[in-house]
Protein backbone atom coordinates (compact mmCIF):
# COMPACT_ATOMS: atom_id res chain seq x y z
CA UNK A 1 27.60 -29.14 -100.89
CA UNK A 2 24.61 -26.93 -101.63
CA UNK A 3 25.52 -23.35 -101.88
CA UNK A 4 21.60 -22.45 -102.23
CA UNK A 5 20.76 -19.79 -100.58
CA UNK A 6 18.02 -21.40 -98.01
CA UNK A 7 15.68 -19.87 -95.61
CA UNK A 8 13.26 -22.36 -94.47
CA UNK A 9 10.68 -25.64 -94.65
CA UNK A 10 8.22 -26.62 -96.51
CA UNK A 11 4.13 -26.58 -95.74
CA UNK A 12 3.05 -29.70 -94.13
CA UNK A 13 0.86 -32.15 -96.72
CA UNK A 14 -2.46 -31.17 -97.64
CA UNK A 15 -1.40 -27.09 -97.94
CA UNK A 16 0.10 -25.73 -101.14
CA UNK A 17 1.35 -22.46 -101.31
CA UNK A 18 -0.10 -19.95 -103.22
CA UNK A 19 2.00 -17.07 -102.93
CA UNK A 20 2.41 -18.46 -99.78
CA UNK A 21 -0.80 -18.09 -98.53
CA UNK A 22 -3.05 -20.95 -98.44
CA UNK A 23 -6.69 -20.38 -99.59
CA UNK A 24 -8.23 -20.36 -96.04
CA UNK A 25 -5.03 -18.28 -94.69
CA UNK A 26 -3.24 -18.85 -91.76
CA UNK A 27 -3.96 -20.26 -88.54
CA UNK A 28 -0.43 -19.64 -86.37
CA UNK A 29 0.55 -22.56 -84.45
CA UNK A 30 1.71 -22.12 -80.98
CA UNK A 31 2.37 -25.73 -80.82
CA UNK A 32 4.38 -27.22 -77.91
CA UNK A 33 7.69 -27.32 -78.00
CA UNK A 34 9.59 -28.98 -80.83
CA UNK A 35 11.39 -32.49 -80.03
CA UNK A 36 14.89 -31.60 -79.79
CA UNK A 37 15.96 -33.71 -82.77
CA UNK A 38 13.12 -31.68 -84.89
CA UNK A 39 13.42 -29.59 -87.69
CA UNK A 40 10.91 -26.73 -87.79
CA UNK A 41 9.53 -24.39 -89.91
CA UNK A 42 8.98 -21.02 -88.56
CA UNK A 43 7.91 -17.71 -90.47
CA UNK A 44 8.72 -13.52 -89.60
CA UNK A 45 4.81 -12.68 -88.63
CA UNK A 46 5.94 -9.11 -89.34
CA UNK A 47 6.20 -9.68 -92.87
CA UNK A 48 3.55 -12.09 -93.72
CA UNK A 49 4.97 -15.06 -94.60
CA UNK A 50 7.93 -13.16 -96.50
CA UNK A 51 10.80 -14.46 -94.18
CA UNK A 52 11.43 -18.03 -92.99
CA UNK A 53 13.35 -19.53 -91.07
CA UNK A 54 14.10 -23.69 -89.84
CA UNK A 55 15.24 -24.91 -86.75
CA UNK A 56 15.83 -27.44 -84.20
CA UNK A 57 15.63 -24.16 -81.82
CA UNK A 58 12.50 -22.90 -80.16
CA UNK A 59 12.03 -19.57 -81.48
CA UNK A 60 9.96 -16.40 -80.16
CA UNK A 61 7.49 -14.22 -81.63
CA UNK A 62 7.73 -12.41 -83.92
CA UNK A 63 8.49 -15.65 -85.48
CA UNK A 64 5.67 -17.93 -86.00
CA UNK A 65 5.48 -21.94 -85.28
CA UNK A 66 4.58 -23.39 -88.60
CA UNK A 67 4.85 -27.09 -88.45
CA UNK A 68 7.69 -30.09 -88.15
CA UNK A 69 8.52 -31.38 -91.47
CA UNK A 70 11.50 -34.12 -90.20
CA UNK A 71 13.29 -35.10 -87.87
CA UNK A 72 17.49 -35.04 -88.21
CA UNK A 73 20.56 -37.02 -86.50
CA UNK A 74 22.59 -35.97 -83.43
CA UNK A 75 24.74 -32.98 -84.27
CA UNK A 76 28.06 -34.43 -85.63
CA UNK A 77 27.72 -38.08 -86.00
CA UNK A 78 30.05 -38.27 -88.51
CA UNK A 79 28.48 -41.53 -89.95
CA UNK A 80 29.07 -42.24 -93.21
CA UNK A 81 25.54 -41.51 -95.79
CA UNK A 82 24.91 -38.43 -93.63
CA UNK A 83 25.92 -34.80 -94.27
CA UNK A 84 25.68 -31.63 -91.44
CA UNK A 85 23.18 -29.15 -92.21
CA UNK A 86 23.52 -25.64 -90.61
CA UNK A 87 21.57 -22.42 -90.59
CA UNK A 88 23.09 -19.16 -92.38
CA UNK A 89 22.30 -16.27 -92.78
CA UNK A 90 23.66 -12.85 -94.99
CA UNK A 91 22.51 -10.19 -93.09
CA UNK A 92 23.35 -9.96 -89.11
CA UNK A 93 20.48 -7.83 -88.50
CA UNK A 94 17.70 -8.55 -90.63
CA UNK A 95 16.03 -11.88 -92.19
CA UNK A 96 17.95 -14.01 -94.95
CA UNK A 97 18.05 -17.62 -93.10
CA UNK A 98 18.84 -20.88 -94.91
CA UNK A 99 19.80 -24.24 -94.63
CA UNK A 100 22.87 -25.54 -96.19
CA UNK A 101 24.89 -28.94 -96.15
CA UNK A 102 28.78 -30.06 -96.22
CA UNK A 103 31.18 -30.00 -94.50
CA UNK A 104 32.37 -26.44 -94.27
CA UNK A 105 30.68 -23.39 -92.58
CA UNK A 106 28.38 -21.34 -95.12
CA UNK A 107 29.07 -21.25 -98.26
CA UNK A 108 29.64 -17.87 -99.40
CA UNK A 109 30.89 -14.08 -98.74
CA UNK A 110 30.15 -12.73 -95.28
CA UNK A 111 27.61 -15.52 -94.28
CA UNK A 112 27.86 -16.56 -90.75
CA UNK A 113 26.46 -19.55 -89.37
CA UNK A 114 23.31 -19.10 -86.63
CA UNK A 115 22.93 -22.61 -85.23
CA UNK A 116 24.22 -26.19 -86.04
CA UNK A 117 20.97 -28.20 -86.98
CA UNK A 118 22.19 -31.44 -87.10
CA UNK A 119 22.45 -33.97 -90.21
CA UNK A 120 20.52 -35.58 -92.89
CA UNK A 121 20.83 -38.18 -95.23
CA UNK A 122 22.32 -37.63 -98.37
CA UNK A 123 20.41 -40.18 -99.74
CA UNK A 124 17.51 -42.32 -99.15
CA UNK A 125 17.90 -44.23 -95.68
CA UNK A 126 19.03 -47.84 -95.50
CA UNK A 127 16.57 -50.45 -93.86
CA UNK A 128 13.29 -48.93 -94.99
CA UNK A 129 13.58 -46.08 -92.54
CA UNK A 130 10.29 -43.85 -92.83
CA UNK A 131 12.14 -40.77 -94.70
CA UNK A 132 10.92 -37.49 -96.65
CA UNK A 133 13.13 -35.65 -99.24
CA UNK A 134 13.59 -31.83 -98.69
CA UNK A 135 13.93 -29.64 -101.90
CA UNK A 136 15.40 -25.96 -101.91
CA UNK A 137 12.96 -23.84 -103.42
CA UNK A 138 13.14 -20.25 -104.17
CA UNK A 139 10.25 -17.59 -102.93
CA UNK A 140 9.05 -15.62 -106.19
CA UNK A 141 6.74 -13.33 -103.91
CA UNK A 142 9.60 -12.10 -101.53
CA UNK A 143 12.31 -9.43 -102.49
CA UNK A 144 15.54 -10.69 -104.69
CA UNK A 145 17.29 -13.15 -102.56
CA UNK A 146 15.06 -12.95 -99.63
CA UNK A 147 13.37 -16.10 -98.80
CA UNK A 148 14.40 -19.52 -100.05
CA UNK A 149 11.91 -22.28 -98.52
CA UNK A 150 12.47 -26.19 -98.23
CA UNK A 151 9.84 -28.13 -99.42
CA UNK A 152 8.96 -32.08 -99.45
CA UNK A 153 7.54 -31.47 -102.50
CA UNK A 154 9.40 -31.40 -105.75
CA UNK A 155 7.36 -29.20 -107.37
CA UNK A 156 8.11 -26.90 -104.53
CA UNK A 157 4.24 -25.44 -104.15
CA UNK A 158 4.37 -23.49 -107.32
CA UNK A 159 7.81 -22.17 -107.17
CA UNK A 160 11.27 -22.91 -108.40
CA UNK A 161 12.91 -26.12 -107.32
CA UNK A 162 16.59 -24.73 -106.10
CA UNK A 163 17.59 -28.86 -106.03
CA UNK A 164 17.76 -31.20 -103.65
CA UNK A 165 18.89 -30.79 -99.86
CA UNK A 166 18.76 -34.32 -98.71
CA UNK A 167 16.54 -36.54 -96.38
CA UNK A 168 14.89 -36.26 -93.42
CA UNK A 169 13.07 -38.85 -91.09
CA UNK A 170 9.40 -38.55 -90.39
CA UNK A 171 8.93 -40.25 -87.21
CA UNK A 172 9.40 -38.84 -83.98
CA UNK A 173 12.93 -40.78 -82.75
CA UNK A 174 12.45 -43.37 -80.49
CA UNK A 175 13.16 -44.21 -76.50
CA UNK A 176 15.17 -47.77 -76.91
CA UNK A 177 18.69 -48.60 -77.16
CA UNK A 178 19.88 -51.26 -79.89
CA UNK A 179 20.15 -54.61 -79.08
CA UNK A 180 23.11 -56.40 -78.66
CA UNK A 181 22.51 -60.54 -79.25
CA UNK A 182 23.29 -63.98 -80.60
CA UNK A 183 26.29 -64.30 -79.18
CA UNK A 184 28.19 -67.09 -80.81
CA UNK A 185 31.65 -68.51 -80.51
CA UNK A 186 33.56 -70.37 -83.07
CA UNK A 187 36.42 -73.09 -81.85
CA UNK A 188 39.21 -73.59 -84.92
CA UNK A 189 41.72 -76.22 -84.98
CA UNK A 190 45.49 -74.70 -85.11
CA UNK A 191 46.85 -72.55 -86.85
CA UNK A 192 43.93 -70.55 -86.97
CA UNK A 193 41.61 -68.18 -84.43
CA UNK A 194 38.82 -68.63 -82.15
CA UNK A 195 36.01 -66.03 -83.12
CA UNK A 196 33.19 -65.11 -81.98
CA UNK A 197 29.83 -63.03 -83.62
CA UNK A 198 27.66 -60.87 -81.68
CA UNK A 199 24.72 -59.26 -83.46
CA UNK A 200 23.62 -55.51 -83.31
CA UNK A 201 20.15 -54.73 -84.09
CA UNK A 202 17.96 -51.78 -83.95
CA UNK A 203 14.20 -52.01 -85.19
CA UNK A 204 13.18 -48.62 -84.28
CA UNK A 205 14.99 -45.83 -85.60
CA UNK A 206 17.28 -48.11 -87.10
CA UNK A 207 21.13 -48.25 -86.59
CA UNK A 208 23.74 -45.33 -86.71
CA UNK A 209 26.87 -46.22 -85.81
CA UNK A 210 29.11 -48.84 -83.83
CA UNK A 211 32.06 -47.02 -82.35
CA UNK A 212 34.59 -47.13 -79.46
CA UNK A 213 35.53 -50.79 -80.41
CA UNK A 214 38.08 -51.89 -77.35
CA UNK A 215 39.01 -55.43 -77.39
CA UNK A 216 41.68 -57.00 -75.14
CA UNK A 217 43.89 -60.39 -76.35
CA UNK A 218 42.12 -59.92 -79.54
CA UNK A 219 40.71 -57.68 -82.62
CA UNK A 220 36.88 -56.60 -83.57
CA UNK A 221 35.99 -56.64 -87.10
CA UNK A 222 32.99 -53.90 -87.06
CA UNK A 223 30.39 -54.08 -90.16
CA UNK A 224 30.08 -51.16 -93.05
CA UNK A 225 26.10 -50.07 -93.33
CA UNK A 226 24.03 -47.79 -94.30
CA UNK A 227 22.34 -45.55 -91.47
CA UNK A 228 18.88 -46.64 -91.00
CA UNK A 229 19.21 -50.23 -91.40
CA UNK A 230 17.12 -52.24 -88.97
CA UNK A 231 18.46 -55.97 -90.05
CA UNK A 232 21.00 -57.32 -87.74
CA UNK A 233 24.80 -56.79 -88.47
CA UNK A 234 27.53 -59.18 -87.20
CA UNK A 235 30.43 -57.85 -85.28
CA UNK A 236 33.55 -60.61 -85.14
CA UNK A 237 35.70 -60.46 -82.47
CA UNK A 238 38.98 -62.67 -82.99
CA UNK A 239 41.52 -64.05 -80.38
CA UNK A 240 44.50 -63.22 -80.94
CA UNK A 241 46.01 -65.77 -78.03
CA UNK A 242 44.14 -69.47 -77.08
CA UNK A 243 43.88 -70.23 -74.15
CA UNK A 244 44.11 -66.96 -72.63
CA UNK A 245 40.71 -64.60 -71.87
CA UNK A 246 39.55 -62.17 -74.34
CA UNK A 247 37.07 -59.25 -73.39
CA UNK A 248 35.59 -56.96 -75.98
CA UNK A 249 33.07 -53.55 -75.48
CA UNK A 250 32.21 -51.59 -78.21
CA UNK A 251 29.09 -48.90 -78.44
CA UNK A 252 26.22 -49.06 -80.74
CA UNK A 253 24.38 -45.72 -82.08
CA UNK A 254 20.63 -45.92 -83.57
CA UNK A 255 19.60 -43.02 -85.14
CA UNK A 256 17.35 -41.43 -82.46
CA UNK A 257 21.13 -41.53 -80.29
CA UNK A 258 20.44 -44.19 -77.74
CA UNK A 259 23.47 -45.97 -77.04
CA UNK A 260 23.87 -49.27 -75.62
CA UNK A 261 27.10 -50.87 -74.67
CA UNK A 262 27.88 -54.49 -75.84
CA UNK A 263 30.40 -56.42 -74.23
């Protein structure tokens, strides 16, 4: 768990922060609205870049659109590799957000937790999954404990690196389910089962999870991988009774949530 005090993300590519103002200033984004799934950087425009926040929310002036820097999972997959990531804050009334990770609510004292963001990767995504690390750094321009930024850079813009956060994606999810093929049976000779392999594949986002496995005369043997991968895995489903019908459904997750049901 990081117990970092957070408060926001990081400057898209190209801008470095230099006391947090770039050399040709600001230009606030009003931007459209954020993806639902994306995590955005947003700043207090009433004290000049002193106070950030990130969000999957839509926020309203006074704070100021910034940029996307990733894209998270679904709120609670619970997949294994990922880890929640929630905004905090110390003070009810004033400024103070910042990300942190785990599985309890914030970390410490009388912080309260403002929104659920979703999760990220605690490491870097299976299957080649486009991906961007997101450091904790610390603000040295803002007041003692004021503003901690994220940044994809390690260096964190000329501040101190707080550690690492974890991974986000940097495409924009995609529309299409996973795939649910190959279908192949396999006849054995007594005393031993009729199987059969179905493959689950996902070349977009990339495969989350495969849950809500419901077989009847039979058992399903689900695959263990690591969220993101886009190569096929192989479910087995085994008949527990020849000569008598089995039927199998089970769901399979990608990354940007679309479900499709195999059966």
């Amino acid at each position: 768990m990081h117990a970092i005090r957070r408060a926001a993300l990081s400057i898209a590519s190209g801008c470095c922060l230099i006391g947090l103002l770039p050399a040709n200033g600001w230009a606030v984004a009003a931007g459209p609205a954020p993806e639902p799934t994306a995590l955005n950087r947003y700043y207090d425009q009433y004290t000049s870049f002193l106070d950030h926040q990130s969000t999957t929310r839509v926020l309203s002036p006074p704070s100021g659109f910034e940029h996307t820097l990733a894209y998270v999972v679904r709120r609670g997959s619970g997949a294994a590799g990922l880890t929640p990531v929630r905004n905090c804050t110390y003070n009810a009334t004033a400024g103070d957000h910042h990300l942190e990770t785990g599985a309890a609510a914030c970390d410490v004292g009388d912080q309260r937790v403002v929104s659920e963001e979703g999760d990220i990767f605690t490491s870097v995504p299976g299957g080649g999954a486009s991906h961007v690390a997101i450091y904790s750094c610390f603000n040295v321009f803002a007041p003692p404990d004021e503003d901690v930024f994220e940044s994809m850079l390690a260096n964190c813009e000329g501040h101190p690196n707080l550690g690492l956060l974890g991974y986000g994606l940097t495409y924009v999810p995609d529309s299409t389910a996973p795939v649910c093929s190959g279908f192949v049976v396999r006849r054995a000779r007594d005393p031993f089962p009729d199987q059969a392999d179905v493959t689950v594949t996902d070349s977009d986002s990339g495969l989350l999870e495969i849950t809500n496995a419901d077989v009847v005369n039979g058992s399903v043997t689900v695959p263990t991988f690591v969220p993101g991968t886009r190569t096929g895995q192989t479910v087995t489903v085994t008949k527990a009774t020849k000569g008598t019908l089995t039927r199998f459904s089970l769901d399979v997750t990608d990354i940007a949530t679309n479900i499709d049901n195999c059966r």
